[in-house]
Protein backbone atom coordinates (compact mmCIF):
# COMPACT_ATOMS: atom_id res chain seq x y z
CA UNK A 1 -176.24 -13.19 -205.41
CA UNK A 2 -174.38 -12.33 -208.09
CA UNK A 3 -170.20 -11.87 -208.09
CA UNK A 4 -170.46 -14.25 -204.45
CA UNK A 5 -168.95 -17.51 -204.04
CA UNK A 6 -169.82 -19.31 -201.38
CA UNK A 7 -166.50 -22.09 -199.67
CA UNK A 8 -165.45 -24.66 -201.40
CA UNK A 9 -166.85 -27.16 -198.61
CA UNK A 10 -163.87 -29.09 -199.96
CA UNK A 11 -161.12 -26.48 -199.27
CA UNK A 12 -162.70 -26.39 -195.79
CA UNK A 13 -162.03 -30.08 -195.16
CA UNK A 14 -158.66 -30.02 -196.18
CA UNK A 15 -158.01 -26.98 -194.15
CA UNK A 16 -159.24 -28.48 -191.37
CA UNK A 17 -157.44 -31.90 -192.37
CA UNK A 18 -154.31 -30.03 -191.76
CA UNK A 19 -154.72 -28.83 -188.44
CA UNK A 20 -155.68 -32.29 -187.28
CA UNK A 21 -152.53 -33.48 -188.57
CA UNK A 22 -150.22 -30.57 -187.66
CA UNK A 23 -147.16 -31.79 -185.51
CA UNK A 24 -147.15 -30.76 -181.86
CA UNK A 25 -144.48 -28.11 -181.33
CA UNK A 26 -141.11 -28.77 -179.61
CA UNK A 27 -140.35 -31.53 -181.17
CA UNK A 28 -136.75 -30.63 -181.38
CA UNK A 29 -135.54 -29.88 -178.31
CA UNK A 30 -138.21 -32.69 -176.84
CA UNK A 31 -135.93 -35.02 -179.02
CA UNK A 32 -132.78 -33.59 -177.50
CA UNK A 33 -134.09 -33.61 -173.81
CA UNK A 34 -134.69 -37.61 -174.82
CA UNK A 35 -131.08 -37.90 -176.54
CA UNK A 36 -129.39 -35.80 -173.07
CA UNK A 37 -130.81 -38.29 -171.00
CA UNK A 38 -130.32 -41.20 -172.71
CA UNK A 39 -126.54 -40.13 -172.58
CA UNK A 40 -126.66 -39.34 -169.17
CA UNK A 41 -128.42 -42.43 -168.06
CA UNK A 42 -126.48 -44.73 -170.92
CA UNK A 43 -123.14 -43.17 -171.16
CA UNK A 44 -121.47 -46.89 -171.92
CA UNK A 45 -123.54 -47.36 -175.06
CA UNK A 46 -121.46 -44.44 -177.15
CA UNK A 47 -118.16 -46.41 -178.10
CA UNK A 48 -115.07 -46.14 -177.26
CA UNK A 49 -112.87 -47.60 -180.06
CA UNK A 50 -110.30 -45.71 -181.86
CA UNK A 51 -111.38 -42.16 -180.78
CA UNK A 52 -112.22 -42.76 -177.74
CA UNK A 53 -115.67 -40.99 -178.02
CA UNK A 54 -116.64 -42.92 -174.82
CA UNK A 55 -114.20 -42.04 -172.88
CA UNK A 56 -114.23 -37.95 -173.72
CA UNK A 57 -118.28 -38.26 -173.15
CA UNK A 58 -117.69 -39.62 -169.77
CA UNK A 59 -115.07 -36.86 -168.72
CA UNK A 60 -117.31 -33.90 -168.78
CA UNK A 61 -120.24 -35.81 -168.27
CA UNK A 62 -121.84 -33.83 -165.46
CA UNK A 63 -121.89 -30.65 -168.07
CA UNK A 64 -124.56 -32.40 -170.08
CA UNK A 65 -126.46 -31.26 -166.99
CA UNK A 66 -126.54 -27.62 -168.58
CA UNK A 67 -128.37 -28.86 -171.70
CA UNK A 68 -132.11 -29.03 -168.84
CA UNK A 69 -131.78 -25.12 -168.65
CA UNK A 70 -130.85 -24.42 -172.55
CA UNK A 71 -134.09 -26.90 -173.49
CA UNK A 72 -136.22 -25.21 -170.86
CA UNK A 73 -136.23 -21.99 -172.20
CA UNK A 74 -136.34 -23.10 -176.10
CA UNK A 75 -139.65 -25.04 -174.59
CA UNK A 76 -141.11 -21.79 -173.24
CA UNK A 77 -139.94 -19.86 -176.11
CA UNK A 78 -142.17 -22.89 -178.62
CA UNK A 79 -145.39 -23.06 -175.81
CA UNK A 80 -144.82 -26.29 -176.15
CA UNK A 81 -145.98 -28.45 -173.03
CA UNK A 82 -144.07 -31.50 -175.08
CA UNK A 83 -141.03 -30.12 -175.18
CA UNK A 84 -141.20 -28.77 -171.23
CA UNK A 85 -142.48 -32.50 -170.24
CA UNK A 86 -139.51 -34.05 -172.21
CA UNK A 87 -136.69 -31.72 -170.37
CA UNK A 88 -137.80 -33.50 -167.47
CA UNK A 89 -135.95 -36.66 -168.35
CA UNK A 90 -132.77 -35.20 -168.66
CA UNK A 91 -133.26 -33.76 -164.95
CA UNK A 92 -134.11 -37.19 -163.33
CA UNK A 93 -130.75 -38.33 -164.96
CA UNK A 94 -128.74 -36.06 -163.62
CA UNK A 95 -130.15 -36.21 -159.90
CA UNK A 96 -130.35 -39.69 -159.89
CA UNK A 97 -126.10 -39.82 -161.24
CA UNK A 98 -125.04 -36.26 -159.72
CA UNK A 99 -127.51 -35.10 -157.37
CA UNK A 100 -125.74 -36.71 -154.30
CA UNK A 101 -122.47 -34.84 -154.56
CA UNK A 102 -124.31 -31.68 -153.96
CA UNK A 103 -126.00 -32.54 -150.75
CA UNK A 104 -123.68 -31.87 -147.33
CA UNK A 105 -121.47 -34.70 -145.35
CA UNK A 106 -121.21 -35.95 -142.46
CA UNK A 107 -120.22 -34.07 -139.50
CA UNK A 108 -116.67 -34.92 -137.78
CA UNK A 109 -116.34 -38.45 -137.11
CA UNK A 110 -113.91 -39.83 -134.37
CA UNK A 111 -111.84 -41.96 -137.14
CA UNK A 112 -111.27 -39.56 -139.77
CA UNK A 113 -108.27 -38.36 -141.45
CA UNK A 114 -108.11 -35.32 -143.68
CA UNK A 115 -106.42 -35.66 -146.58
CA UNK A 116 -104.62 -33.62 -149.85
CA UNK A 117 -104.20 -34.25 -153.21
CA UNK A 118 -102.64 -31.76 -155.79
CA UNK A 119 -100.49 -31.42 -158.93
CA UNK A 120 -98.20 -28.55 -158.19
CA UNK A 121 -97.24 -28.91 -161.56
CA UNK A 122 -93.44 -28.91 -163.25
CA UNK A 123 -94.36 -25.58 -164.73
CA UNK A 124 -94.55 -23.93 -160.96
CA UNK A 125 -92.62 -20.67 -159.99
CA UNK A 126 -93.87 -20.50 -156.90
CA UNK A 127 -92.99 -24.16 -154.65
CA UNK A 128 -92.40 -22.43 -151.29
CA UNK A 129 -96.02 -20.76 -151.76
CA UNK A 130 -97.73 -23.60 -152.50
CA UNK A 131 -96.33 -25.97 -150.02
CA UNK A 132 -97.29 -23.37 -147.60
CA UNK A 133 -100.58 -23.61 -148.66
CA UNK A 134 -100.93 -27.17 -148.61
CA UNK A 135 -99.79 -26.95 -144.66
CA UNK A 136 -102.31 -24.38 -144.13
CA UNK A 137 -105.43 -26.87 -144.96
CA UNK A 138 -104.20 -28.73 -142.11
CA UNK A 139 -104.05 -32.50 -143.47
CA UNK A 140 -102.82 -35.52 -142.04
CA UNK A 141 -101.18 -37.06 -145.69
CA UNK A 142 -100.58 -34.58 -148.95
CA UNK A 143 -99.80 -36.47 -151.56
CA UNK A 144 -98.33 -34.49 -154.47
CA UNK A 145 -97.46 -34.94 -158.20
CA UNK A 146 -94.81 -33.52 -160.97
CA UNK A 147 -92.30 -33.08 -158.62
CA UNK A 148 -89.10 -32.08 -160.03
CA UNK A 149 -85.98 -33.04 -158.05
CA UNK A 150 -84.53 -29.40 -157.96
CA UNK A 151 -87.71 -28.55 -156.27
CA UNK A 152 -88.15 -31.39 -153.73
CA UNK A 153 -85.64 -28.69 -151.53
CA UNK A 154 -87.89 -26.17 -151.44
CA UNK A 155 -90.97 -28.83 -150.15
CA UNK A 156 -89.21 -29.74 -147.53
CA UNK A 157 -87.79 -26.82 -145.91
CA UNK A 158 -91.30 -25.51 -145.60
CA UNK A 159 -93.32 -29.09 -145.06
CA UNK A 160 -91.00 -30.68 -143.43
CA UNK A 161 -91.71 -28.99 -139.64
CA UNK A 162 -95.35 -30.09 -139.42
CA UNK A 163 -95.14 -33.14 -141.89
CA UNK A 164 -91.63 -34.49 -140.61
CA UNK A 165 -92.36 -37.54 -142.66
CA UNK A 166 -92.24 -38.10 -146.40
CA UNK A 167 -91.39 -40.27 -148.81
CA UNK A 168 -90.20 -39.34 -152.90
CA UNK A 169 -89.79 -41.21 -155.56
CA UNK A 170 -89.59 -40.02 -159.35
CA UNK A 171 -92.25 -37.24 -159.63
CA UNK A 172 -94.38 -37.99 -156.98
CA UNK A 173 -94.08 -37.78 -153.64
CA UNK A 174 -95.58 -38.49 -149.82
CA UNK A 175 -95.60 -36.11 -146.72
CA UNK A 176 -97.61 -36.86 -143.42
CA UNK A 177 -98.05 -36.45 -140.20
CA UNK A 178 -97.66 -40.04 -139.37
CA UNK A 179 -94.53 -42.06 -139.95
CA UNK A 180 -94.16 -43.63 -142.67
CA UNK A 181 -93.06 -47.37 -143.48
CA UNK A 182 -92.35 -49.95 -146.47
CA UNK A 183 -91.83 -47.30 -148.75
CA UNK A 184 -91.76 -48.61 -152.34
CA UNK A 185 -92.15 -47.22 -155.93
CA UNK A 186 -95.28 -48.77 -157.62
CA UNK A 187 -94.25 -50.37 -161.44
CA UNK A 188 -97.38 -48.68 -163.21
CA UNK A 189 -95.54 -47.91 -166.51
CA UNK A 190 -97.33 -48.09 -170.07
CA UNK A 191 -95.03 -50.75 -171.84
CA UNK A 192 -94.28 -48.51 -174.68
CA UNK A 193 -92.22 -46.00 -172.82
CA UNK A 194 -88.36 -46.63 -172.84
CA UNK A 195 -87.56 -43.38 -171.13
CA UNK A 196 -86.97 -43.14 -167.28
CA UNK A 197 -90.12 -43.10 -165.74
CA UNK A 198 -91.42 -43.24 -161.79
CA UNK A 199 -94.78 -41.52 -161.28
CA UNK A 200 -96.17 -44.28 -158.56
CA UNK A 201 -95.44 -44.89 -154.75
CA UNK A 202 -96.49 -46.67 -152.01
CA UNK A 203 -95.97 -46.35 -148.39
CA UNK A 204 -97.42 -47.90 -144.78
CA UNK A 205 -98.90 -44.94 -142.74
CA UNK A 206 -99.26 -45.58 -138.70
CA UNK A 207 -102.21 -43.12 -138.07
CA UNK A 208 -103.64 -42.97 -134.84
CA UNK A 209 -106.35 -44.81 -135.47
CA UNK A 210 -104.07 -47.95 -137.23
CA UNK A 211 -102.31 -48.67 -140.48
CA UNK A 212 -103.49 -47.31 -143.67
CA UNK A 213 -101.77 -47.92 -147.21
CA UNK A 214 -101.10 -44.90 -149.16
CA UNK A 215 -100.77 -44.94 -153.29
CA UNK A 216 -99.58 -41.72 -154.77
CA UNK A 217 -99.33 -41.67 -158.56
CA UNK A 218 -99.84 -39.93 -161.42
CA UNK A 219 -101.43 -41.29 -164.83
CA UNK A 220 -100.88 -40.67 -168.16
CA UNK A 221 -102.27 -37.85 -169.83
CA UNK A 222 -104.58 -37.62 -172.36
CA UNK A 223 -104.19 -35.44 -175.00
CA UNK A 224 -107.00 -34.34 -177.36
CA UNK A 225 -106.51 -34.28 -181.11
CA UNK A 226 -107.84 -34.29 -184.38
CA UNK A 227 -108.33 -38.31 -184.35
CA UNK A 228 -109.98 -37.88 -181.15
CA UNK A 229 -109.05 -38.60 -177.11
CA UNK A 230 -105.63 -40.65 -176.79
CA UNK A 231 -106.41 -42.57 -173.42
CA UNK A 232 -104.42 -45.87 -174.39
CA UNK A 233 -101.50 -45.41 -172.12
CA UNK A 234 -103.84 -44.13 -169.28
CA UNK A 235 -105.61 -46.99 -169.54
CA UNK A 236 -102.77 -49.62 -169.51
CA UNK A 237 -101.51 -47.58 -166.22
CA UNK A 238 -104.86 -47.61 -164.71
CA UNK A 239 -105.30 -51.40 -164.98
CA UNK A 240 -101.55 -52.07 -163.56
CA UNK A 241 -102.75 -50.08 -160.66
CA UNK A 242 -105.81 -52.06 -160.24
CA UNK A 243 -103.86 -55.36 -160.12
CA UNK A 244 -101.40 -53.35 -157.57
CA UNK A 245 -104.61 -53.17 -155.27
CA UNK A 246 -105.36 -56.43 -155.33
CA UNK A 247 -101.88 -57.74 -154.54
CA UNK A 248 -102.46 -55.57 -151.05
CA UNK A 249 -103.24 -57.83 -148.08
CA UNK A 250 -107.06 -56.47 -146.55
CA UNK A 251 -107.13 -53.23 -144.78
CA UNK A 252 -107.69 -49.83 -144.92
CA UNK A 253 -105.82 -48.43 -148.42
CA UNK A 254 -105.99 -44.59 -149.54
CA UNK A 255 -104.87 -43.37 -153.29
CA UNK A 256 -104.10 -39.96 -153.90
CA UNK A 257 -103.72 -39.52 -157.49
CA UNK A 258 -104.02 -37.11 -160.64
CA UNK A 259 -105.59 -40.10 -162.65
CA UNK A 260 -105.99 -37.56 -165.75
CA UNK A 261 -109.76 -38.87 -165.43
CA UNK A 262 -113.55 -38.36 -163.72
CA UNK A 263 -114.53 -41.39 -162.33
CA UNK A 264 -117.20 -41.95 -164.92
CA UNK A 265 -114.53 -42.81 -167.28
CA UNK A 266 -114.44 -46.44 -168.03
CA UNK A 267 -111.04 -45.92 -168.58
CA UNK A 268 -110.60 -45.82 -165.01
CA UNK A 269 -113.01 -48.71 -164.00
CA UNK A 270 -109.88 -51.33 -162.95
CA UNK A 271 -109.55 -48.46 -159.49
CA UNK A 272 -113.53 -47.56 -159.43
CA UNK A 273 -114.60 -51.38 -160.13
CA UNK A 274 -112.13 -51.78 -156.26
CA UNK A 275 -112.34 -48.21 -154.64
CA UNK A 276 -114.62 -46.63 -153.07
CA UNK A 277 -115.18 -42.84 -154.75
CA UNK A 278 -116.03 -39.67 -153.19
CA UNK A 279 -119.71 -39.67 -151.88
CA UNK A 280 -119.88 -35.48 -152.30
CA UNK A 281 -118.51 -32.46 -154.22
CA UNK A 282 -117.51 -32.19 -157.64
CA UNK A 283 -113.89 -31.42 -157.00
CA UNK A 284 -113.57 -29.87 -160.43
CA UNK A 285 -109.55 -29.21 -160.32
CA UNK A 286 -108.28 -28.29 -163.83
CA UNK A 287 -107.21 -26.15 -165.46
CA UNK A 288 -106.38 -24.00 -162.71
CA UNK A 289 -108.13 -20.79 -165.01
CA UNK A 290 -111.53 -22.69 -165.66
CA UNK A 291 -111.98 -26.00 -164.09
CA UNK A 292 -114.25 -28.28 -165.70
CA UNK A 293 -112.66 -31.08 -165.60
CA UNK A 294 -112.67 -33.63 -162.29
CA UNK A 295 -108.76 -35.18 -162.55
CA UNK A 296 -107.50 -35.13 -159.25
CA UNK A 297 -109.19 -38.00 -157.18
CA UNK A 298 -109.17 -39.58 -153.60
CA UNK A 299 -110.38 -43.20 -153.66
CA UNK A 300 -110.38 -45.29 -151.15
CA UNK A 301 -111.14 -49.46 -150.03
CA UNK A 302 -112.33 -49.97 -146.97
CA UNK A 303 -112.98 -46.67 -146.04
CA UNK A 304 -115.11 -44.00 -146.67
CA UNK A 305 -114.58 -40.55 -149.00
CA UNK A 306 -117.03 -38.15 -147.33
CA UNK A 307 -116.15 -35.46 -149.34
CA UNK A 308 -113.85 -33.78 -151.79
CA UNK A 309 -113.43 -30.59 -152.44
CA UNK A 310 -111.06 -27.54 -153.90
CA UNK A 311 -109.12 -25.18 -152.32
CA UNK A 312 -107.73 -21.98 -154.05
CA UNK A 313 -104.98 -21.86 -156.71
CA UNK A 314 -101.47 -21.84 -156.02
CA UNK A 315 -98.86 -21.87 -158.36
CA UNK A 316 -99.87 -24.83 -159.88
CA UNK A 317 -102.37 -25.32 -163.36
CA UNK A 318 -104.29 -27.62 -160.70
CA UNK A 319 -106.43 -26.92 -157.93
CA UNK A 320 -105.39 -28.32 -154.77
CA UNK A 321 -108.10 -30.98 -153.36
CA UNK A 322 -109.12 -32.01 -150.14
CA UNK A 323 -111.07 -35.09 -148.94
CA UNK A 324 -111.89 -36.47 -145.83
CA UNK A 325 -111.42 -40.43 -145.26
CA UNK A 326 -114.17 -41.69 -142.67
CA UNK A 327 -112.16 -45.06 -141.39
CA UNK A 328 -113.82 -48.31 -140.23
């Protein structure tokens, strides 16, 4: 008829060319489910010279966890079964590195000590508070960090009648249960300081179930700027610590420590390469406000760390932590 065109049988084709070759959808966040869990799963392969991009990855690692929830929904949001398959990847990472620390521990155990870890932090207004609440989790050892000397006082007249046993030297400092022998202060300072500095001790506990060495210390922090993570000095302390460890003769040895670090970081691999690490909880400790990060650690050779876990704030910018140590 007249005025009618039929299709262009070649417009058709192309059309239909085009649908054929259309991308499948999701293709962005399936690419970022692969790149999470290639970070999760291959953390060492983002480098850790000058900026220490490495290092700052491996702190917070455990958040790349939230990235599975973010990608599921834009995956629902695009229909795309690609996308929902790929988030999948991400979520095998993260159970296979972080899944364990979620599951419970062990019940009581006849050879167990409890112990305490916490910064209670130069900055504190409150010392008789918190020491008080450090007694009340009922540990055999608290080991404790940026203790000034005009405060040590205040420590012991409320620590001192159920932990008559303690040991200080610099900013750190030892109280137990058990008495205490070859106290000594550990030499783990970065070369380049010249000021005063004594943030490391070590002591000989009798427990009742036989000697145990304790290391209390306190690393270097790392401070965040626009060049990136300064972990240097951290570092240099962390390996001086390691060679510490191996100097000890065999047996049972505990360290209580803000190590300004998660053990992920390979920054502290010279203590996680010869300690055993906590087997459950997170322990996320600082800042007191909103803790994300996992600083304050219990290791431990030739023994076990069941657990670790946080108790509420006291007048610290740390969170107290607890672990129990499951002896041989």
């Amino acid at each position: 008829m007249d005025g009618v065109t039929a299709p262009s049988t070649d417009n058709a084709g192309a059309r239909d060319s085009r649908r054929s070759w259309r991308a499948p959808r999701g293709r962005v966040p399936a690419a970022l489910a692969l790149l999470a869990a290639l970070l999760l799963t291959f953390p060492g392969s983002v480098p850790n010279a000058g900026p220490r991009l490495g290092s700052l990855l491996e702190s917070f690692l455990p958040w790349l966890g939230l990235a599975v929830p973010v990608l599921l929904v834009a995956a629902l949001v695009r229909r795309s079964a690609l996308a929902a398959a790929a988030v999948l990847l991400p979520l095998a990472a993260w159970g296979a590195l972080f899944g364990h620390l979620l599951l419970p521990g062990p019940g009581p155990q006849p050879r167990e000590l409890l112990v305490l870890q916490h910064n209670v932090s130069d900055e504190n207004t409150d010392p008789v508070g918190t020491a008080r609440a450090m007694a009340a989790a009922g540990p055999d050892l608290i080991g404790v960090q940026e203790l000034l000397p005009e405060a040590v006082e205040s420590y012991r007249r409320t620590l001192d009648p159920e932990y008559p046993h303690h040991a200080v030297r610099g900013t750190v400092a030892l109280w137990s249960e058990h008495p205490l022998r070859d106290v000594t202060a550990l030499d783990i300072k970065p070369r380049d300081l010249t000021e005063p500095w004594n943030r490391g001790l070590r002591a000989a506990v009798d427990t009742p179930h036989g000697e145990v060495v304790v290391h209390v210390v306190h690393l270097p922090s790392m401070r965040l700027g626009a060049g990136g993570l300064s972990s240097q000095r951290r570092d240099e302390s962390a390996a001086l610590l390691g060679r510490v460890i191996d100097e000890e003769t065999p047996g049972t040895v505990i360290l209580l420590g803000d190590l300004n670090g998660a053990t992920e970081d390979r920054g502290l691999a010279p203590l996680t390469d010869r300690l055993n690490v906590p087997e459950r909880g997170f322990g996320f400790s600082f800042p007191v406000g909103l803790p994300v990060a996992r600083i304050d650690q219990v290791m431990a050779r030739s023994a076990t760390v069941a657990d670790l876990r946080t108790l509420p704030a006291t007048g610290s910018d740390h969170l107290p932590v607890t672990a129990r140590i499951l002896l041989p």
